[in-house]
C-alpha atoms as a PDB file:
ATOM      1  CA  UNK A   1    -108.203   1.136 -18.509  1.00  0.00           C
ATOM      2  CA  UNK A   2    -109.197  -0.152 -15.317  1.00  0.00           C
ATOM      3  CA  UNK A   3    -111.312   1.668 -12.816  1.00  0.00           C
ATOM      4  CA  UNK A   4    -108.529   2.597 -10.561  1.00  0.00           C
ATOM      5  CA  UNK A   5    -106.374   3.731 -13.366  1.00  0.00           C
ATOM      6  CA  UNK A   6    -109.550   5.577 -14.208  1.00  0.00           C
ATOM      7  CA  UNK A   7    -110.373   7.252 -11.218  1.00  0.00           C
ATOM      8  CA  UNK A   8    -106.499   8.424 -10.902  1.00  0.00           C
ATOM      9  CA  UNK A   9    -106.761   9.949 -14.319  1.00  0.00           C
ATOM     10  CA  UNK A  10    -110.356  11.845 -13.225  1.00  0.00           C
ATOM     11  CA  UNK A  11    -108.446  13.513 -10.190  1.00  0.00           C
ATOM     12  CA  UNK A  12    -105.469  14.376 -11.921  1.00  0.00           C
ATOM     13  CA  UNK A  13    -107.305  16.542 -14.150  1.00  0.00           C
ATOM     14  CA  UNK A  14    -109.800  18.459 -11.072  1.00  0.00           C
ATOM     15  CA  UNK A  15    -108.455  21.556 -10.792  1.00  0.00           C
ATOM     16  CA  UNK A  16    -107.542  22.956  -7.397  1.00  0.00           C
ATOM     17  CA  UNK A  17    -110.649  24.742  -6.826  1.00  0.00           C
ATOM     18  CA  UNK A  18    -112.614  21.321  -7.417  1.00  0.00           C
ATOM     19  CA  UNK A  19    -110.648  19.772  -5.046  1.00  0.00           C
ATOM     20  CA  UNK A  20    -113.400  20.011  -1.823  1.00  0.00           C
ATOM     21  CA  UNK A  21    -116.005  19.165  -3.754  1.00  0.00           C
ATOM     22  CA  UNK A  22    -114.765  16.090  -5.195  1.00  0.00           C
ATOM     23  CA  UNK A  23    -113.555  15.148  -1.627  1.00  0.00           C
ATOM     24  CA  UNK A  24    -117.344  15.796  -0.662  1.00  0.00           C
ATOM     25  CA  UNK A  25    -118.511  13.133  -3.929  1.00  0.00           C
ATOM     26  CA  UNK A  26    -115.828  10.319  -2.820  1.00  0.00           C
ATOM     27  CA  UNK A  27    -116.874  10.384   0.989  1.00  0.00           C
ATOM     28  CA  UNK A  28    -120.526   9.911  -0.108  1.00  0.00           C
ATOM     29  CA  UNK A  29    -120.083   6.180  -1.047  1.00  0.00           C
ATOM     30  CA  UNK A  30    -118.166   5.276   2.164  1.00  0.00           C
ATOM     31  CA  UNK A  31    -120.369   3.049   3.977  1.00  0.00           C
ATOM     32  CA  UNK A  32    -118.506   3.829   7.228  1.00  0.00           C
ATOM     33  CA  UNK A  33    -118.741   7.497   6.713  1.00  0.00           C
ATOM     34  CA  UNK A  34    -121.335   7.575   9.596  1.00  0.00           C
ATOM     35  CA  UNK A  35    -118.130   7.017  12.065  1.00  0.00           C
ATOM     36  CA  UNK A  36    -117.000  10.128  11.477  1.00  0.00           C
ATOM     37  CA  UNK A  37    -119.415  11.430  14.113  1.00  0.00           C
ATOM     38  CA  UNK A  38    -117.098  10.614  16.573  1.00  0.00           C
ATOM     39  CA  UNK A  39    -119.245  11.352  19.385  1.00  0.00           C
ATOM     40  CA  UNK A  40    -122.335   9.825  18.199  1.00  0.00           C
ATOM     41  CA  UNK A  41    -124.362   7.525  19.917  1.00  0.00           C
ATOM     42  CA  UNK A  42    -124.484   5.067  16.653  1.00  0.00           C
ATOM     43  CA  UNK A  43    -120.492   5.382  16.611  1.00  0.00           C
ATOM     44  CA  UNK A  44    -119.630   5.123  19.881  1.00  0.00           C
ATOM     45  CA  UNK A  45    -121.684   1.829  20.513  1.00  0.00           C
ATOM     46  CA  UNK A  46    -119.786   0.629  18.089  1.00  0.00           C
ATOM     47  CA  UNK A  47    -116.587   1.493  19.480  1.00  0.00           C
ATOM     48  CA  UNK A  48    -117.772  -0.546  22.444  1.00  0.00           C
ATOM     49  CA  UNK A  49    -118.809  -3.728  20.694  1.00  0.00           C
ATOM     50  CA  UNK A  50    -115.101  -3.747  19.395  1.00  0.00           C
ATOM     51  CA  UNK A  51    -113.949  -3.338  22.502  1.00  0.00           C
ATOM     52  CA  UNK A  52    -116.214  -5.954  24.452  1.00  0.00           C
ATOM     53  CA  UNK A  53    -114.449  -8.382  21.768  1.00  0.00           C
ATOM     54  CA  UNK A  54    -111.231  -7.622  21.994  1.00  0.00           C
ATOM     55  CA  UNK A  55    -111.247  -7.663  25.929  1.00  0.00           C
ATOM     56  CA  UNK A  56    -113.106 -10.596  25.711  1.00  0.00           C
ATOM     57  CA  UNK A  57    -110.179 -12.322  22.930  1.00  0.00           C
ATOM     58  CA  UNK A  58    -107.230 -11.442  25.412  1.00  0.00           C
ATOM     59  CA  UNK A  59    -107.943  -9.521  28.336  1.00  0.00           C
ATOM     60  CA  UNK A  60    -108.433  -6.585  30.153  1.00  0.00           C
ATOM     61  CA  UNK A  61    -105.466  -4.453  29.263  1.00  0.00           C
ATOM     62  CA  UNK A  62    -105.634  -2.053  32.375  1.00  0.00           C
ATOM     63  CA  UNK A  63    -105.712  -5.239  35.203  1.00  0.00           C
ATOM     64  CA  UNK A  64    -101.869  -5.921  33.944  1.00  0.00           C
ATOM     65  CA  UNK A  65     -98.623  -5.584  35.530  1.00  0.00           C
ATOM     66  CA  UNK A  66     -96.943  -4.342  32.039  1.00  0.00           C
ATOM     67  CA  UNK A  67    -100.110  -1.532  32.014  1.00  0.00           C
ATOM     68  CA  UNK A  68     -99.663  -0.596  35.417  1.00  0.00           C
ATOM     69  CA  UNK A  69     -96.035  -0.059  34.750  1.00  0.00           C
ATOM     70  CA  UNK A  70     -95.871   1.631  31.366  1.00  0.00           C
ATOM     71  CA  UNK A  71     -98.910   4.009  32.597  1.00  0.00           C
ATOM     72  CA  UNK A  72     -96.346   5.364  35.753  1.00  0.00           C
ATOM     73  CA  UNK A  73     -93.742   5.658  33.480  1.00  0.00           C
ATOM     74  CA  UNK A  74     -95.755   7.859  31.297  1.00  0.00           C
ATOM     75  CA  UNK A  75     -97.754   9.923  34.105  1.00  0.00           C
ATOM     76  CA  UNK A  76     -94.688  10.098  35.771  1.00  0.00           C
ATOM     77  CA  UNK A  77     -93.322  13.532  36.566  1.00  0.00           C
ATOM     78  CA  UNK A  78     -89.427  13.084  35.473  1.00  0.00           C
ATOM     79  CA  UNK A  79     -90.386  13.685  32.093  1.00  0.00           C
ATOM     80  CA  UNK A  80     -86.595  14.485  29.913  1.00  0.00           C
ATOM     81  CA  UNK A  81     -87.913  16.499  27.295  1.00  0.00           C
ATOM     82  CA  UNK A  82     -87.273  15.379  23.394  1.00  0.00           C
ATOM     83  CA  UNK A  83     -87.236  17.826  20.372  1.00  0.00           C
ATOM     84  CA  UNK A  84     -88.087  16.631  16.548  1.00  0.00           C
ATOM     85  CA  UNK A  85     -87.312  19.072  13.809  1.00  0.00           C
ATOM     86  CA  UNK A  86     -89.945  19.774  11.550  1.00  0.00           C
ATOM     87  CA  UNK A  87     -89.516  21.247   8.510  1.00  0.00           C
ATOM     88  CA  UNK A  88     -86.585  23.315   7.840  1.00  0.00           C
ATOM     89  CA  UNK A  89     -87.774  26.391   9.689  1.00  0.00           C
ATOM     90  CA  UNK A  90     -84.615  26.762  12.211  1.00  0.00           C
ATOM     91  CA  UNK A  91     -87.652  25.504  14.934  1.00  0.00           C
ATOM     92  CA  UNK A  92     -87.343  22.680  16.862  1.00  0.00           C
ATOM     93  CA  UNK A  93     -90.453  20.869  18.022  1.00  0.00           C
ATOM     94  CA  UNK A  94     -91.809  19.217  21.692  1.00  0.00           C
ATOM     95  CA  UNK A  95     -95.299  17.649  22.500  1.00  0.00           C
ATOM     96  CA  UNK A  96     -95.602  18.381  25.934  1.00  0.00           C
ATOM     97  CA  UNK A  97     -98.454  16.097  28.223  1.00  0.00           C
ATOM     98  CA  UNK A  98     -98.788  16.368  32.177  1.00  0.00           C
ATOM     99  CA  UNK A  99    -101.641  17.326  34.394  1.00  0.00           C
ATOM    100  CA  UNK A 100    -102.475  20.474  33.468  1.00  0.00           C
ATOM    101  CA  UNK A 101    -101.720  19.648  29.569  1.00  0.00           C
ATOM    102  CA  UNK A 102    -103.928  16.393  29.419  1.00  0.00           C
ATOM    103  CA  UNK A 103    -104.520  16.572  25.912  1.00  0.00           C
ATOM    104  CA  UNK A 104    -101.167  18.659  25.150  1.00  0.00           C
ATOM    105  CA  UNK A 105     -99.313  21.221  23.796  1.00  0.00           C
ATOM    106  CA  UNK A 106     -96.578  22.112  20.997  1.00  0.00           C
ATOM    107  CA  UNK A 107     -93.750  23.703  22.409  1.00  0.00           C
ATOM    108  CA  UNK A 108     -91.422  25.217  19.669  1.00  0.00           C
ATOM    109  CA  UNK A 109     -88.317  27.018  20.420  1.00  0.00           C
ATOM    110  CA  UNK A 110     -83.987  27.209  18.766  1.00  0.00           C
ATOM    111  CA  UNK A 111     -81.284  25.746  19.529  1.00  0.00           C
ATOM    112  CA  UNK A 112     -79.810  29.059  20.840  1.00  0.00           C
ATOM    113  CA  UNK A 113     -80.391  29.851  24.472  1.00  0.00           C
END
């Protein structure tokens, strides 16, 4: 059996209860499991290397005409509203961003009025 057909067969058989600690176990050999710390100094100078790079590859994102443009379209303030079902609850879905919702909201409501 190989070890992937192995290591399917040891977590089909984990009972429900064993289920956090065996997620604890397989996260302990991840050798980027230190960028989990998302706001870590080790992490986010990291995140900043990458970013030199890729700046450095093709450009500055934010000094373009296409960012400029797409960024007013997106801050702008004539926002239409779109609704996603999820699940079949009867609710109907929004994500809602604007300036006082900078990192957003769920919005939920029917189709009744």
């Amino acid at each position: 059996m190989s070890a992937e057909g192995a290591a399917a067969a040891e977590l089909a058989a984990l009972k429900v209860s064993d289920a956090p600690a065996a997620a604890a176990e397989a996260t302990t050999d991840d050798p980027h499991v230190w960028l989990e710390d998302i706001l870590g100094e080790k992490p986010l100078e990291w995140v900043a290397e990458r970013n030199a790079l890729c700046i450095g590859a093709v450009g500055d994102p934010e000094k373009t005409a296409a960012y400029a443009r797409i960024l007013g379209i997106l801050d702008s303030k004539d926002k239409i509203p779109h609704i996603g079902r999820v699940g079949n609850d009867g609710w109907y879905y929004n994500f809602w961003r604007d300036e006082t919702h900078k990192l957003g909201l769920w919005r939920k409501t029917t189709l009744e009025v």
